[in-house]
Protein backbone atom coordinates (compact mmCIF):
# COMPACT_ATOMS: atom_id res chain seq x y z
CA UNK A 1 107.69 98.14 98.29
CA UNK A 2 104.89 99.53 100.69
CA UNK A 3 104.54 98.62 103.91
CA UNK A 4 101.68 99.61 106.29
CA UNK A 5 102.90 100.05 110.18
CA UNK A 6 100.74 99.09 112.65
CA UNK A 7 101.04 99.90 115.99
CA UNK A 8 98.30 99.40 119.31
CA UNK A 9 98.64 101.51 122.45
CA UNK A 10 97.38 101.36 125.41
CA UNK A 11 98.34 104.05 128.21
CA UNK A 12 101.49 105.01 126.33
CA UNK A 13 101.22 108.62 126.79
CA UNK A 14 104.80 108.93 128.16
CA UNK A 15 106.29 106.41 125.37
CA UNK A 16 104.44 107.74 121.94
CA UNK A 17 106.92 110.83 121.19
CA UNK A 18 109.86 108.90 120.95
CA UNK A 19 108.37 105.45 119.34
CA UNK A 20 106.91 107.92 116.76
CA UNK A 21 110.31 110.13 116.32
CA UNK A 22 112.03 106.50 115.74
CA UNK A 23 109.60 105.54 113.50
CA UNK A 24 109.90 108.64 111.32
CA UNK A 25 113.64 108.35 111.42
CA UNK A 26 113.49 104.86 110.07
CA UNK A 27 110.64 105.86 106.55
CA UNK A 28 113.20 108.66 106.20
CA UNK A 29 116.73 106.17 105.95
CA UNK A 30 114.47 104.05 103.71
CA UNK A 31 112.73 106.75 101.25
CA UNK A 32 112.72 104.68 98.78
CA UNK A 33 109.47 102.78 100.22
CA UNK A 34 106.54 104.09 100.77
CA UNK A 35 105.52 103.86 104.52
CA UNK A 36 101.49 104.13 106.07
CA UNK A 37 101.86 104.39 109.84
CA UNK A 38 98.59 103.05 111.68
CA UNK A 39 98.19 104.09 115.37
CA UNK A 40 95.37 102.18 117.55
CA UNK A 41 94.58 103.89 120.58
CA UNK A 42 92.95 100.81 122.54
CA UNK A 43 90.67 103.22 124.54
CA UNK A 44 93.31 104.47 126.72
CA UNK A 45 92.69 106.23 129.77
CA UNK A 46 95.54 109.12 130.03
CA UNK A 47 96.46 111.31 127.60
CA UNK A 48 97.22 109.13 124.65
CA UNK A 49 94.86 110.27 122.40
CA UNK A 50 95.57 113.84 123.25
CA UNK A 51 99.73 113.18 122.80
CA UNK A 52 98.83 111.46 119.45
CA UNK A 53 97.18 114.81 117.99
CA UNK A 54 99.31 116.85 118.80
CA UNK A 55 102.00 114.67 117.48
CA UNK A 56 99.68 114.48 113.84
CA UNK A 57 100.33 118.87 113.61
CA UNK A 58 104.09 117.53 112.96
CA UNK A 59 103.68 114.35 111.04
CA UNK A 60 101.70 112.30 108.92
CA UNK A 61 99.88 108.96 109.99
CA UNK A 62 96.53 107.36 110.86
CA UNK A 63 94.81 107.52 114.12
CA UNK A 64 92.06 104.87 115.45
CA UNK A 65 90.76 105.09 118.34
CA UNK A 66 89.16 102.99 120.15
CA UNK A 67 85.71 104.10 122.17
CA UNK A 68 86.56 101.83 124.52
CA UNK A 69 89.34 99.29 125.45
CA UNK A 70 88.81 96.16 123.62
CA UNK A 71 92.30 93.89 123.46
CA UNK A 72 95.60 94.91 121.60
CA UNK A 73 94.15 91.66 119.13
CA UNK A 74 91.27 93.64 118.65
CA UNK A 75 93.27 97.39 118.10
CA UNK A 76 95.84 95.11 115.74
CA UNK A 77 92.76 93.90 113.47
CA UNK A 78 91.12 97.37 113.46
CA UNK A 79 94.75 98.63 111.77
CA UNK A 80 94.99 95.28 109.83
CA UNK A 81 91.08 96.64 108.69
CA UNK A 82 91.97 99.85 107.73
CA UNK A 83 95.84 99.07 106.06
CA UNK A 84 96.17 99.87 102.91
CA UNK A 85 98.94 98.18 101.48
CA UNK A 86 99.69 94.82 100.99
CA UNK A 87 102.78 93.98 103.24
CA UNK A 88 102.37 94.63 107.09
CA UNK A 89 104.69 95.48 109.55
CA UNK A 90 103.70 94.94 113.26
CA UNK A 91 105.41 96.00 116.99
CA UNK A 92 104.53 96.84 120.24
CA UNK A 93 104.04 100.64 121.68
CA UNK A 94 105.91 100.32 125.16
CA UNK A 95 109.12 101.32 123.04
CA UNK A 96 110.33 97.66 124.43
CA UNK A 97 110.91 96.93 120.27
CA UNK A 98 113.69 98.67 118.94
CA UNK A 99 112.15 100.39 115.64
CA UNK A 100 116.17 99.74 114.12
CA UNK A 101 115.58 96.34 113.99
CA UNK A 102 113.32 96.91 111.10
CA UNK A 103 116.28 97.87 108.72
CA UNK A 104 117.29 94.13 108.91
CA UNK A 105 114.15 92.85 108.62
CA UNK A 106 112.92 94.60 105.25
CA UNK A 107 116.02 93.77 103.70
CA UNK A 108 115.35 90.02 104.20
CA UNK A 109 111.40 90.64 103.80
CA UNK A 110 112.26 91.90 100.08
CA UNK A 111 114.70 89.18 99.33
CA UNK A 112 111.14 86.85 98.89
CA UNK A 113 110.40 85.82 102.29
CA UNK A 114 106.23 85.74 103.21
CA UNK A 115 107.09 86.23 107.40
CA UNK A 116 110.12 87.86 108.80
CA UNK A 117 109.77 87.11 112.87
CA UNK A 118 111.73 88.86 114.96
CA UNK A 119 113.28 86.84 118.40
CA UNK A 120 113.98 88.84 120.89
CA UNK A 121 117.93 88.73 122.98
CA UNK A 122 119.06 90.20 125.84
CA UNK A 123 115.61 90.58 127.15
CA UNK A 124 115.35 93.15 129.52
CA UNK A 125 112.32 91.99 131.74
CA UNK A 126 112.24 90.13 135.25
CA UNK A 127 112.88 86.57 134.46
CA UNK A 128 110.22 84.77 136.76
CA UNK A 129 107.39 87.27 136.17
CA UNK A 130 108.31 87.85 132.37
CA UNK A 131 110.64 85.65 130.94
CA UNK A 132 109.90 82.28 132.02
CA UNK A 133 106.20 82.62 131.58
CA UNK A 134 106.74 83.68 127.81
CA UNK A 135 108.79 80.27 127.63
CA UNK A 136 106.37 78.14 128.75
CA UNK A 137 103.96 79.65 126.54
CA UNK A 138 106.12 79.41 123.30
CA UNK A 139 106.58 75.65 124.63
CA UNK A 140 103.07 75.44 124.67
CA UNK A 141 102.20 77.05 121.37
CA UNK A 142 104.89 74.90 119.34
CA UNK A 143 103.84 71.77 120.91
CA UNK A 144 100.40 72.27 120.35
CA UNK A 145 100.17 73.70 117.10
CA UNK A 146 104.22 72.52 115.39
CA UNK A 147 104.98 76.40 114.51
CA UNK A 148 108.76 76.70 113.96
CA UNK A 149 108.81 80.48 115.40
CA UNK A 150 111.09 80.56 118.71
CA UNK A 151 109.37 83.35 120.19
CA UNK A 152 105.72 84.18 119.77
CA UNK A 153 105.87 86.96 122.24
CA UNK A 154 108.50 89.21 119.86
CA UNK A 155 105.70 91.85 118.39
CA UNK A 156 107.47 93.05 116.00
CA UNK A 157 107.42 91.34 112.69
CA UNK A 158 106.88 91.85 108.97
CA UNK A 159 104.03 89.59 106.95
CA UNK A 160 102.01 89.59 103.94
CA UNK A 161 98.78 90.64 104.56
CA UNK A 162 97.16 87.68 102.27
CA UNK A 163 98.14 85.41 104.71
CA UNK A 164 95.80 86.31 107.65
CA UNK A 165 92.81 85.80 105.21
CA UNK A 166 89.15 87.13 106.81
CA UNK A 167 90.52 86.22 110.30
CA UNK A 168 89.06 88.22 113.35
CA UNK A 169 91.47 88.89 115.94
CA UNK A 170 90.47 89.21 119.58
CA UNK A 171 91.53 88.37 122.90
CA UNK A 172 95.14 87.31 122.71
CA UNK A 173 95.32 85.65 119.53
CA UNK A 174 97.51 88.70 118.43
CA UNK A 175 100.05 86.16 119.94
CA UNK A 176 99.26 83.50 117.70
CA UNK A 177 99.08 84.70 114.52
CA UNK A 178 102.00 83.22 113.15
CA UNK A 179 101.12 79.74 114.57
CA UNK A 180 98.06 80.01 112.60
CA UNK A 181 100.00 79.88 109.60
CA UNK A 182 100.68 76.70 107.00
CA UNK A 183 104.47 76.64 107.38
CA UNK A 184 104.61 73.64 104.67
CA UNK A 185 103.88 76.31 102.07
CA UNK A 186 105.41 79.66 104.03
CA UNK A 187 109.03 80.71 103.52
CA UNK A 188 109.99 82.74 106.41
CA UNK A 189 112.78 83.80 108.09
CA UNK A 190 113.70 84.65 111.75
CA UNK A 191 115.91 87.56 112.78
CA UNK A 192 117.39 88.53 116.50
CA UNK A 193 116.14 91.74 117.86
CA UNK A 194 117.16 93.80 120.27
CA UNK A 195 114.92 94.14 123.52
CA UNK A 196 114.89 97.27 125.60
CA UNK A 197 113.81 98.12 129.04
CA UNK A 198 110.11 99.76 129.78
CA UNK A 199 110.74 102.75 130.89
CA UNK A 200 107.41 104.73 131.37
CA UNK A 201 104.09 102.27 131.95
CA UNK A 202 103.15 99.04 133.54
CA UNK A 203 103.15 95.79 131.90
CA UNK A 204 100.11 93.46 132.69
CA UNK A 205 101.75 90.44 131.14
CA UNK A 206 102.85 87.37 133.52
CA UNK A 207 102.11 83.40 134.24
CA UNK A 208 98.32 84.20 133.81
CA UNK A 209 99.01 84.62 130.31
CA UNK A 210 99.86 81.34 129.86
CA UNK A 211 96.78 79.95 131.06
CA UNK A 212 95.16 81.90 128.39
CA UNK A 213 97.47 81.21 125.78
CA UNK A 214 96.70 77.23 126.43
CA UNK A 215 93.20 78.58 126.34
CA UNK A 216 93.28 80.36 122.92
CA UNK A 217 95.85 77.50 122.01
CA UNK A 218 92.59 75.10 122.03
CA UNK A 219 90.42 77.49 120.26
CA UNK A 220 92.91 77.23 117.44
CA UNK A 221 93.09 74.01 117.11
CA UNK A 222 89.31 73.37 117.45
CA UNK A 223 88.61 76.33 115.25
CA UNK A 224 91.33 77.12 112.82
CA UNK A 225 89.75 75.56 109.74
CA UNK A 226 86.21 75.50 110.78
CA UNK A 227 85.70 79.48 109.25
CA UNK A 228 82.00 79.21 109.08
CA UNK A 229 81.40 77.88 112.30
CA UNK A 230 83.35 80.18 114.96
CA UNK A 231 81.72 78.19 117.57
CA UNK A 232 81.72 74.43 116.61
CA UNK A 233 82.91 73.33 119.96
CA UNK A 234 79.49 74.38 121.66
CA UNK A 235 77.93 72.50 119.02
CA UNK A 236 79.88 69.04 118.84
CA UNK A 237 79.06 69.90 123.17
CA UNK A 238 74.97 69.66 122.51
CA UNK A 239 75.40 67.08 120.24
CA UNK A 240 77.31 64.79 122.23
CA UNK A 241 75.31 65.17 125.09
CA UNK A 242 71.96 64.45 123.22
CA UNK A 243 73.59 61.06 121.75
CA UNK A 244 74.45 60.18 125.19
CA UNK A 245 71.51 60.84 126.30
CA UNK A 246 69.88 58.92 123.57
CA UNK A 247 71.49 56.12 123.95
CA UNK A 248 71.47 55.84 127.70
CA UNK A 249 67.52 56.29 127.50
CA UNK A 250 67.59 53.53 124.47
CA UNK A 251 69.48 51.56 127.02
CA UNK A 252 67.33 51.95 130.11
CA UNK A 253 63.66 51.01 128.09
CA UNK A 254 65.57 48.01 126.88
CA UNK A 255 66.69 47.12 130.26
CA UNK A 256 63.36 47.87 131.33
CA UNK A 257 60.82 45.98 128.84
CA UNK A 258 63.23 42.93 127.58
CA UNK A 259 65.33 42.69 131.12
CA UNK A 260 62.56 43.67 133.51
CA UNK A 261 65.01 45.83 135.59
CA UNK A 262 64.00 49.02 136.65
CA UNK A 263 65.66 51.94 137.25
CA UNK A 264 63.91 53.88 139.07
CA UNK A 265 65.65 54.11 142.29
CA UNK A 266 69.03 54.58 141.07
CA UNK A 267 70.56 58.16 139.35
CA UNK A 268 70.53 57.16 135.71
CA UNK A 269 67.21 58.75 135.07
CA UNK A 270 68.92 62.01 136.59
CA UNK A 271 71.70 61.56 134.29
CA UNK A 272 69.86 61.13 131.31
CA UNK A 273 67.30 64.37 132.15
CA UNK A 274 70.62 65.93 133.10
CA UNK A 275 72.21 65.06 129.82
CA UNK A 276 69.15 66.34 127.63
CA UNK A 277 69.05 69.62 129.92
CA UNK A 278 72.98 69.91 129.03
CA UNK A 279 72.18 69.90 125.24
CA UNK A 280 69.24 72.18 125.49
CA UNK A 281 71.73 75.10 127.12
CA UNK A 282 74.92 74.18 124.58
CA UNK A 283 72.37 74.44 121.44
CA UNK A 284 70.86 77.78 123.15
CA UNK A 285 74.43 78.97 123.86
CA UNK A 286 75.10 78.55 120.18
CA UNK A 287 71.80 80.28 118.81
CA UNK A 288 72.28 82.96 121.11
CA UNK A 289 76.15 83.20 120.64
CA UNK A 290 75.84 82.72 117.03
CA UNK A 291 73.21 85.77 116.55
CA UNK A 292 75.33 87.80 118.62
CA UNK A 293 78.22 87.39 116.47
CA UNK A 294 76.09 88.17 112.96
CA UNK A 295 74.62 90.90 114.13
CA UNK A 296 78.04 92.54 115.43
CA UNK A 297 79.46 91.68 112.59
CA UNK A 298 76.64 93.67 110.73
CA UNK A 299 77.46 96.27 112.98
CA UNK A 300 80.67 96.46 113.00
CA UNK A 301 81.83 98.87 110.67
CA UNK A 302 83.19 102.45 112.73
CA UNK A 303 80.87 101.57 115.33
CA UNK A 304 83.84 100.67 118.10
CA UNK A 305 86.17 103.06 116.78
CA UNK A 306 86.95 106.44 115.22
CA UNK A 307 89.73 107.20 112.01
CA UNK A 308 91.37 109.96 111.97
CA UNK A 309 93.18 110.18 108.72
């Protein structure tokens, strides 16, 4: 098989020489695979890129980079983007996933299996700024959305790359791509990894993630299989708010003319401009939202990042 190995980095100056020497030690005990090793430089702002180049004078692999920091969702879909090979294998640059784990994992990838997710043990981070947000947020995700993965956190994992369809990727929905799978027709498999301490770099993660994970969780649900219409939500917003509107004026003139009550004095006049206002800015969120979006995505191509091949 082939597998394309996509890693984002961020700041990981310090961590890049050995994740890469790890990496190359692992294509080399499998050499009977072909390997394509993707590194996204997220627009870091040490010496990442620098580290990376002279790293590419020894070996072989891809370098994007980002002209400016966008989201590790966003430098995961640039690799996704420029993969070339039909199975995808994903982890984390902070040297946090153990690259050895990945022995393991291809063997049960090529017994037939469209996911292998890895769930991390022993975890090595601080269990009230790390650990217990990231289980509320896998509580959160499963209940939501009924994935069966334990721990949507654990980077590293193996996929097909059919299965993420034309998806965009942004924000922190890097988190959720196996959640927006349809596990009545997936077989998958989940495998223990090992979980190392962060030794060089900060980690920004902690309980404001899972505010944005509930946030992201709603998107998905609202959104998931609405792939024309990125922003429905703003729409079905307007549109509500007209009917209301509608109806509440409807009301009033029949209250009015076939009641003889007037409502002058009291707010729902207010609430009914107010309600008309509301749609006017939800329908010229969309327009405006909506023409953003086309004309980045007309734009898009190596406009936000370079390849180095």
């Amino acid at each position: 098989m082939n597998y394309s190995i996509i890693i984002p980095l961020f700041n990981e100056e310090k961590n890049i020489t050995s994740l890469i020497s790890e990496i190359m030690a692992l294509t080399k005990k499998n050499n009977d695979k072909i390997f394509e090793i993707i590194l996204v430089d997220d627009g870091s702002t040490d010496k990442t890129f620098e580290v990376l180049l002279g790293l590419k004078e020894k070996y072989s692999f891809k370098i994007i980079r980002h002209k400016y920091n966008l989201s590790q969702s966003k430098a995961i879909y640039s690799g996704i983007k420029n993969s070339k090979y039909d199975n995808l294998i994903f982890l984390d640059g902070d040297c946090q996933n153990d690259p050895h784990d990945l022995n393991v994992m291809i063997k049960n990838y090529e017994q037939g299996y469209d996911l292998v997710h890895g769930y991390r043990i022993n975890r090595k981070d601080k269990f009230l700024s790390k650990v217990l947000p990231s289980k509320l947020a896998n509580f959160l995700v499963r209940f939501i959305t009924g994935s069966h993965i334990k721990d949507h956190g654990c980077s590293i994992k193996i996929l097909k790359k059919k299965l993420l369809g034309d998806e965009i990727l942004w924000g922190d929905f890097h988190r959720l791509l196996a959640a927006r799978l349809d596990f009545k027709n997936l077989k998958f498999i989940q495998v223990p990894t090992n979980h190392r301490k962060r030794n060089h770099g900060i980690s920004n993660y902690g309980f404001y993630r899972v505010f944005k994970v509930f946030v992201d969780l709603i998107y998905l649900r609202l959104f998931q299989n609405k792939k024309n219409n990125n922003f429905y939500f703003i729409g079905i917003l307007g549109f509500c708010s007209f009917l209301t509107g509608l109806i509440l004026l409807i009301y009033m003139f029949y209250l009015k003319f076939f009641e003889n009550i007037s409502f002058i004095a009291t707010p729902l006049p207010i609430l009914i401009v107010s309600l008309f206002l509301s749609s006017l800015i939800f329908f010229s969120l969309l327009f405006i939202i909506q023409l953003m979006f086309e004309i980045s995505k007309k734009n898009e191509k190596n406009t936000y990042y370079d390849l180095i091949e």
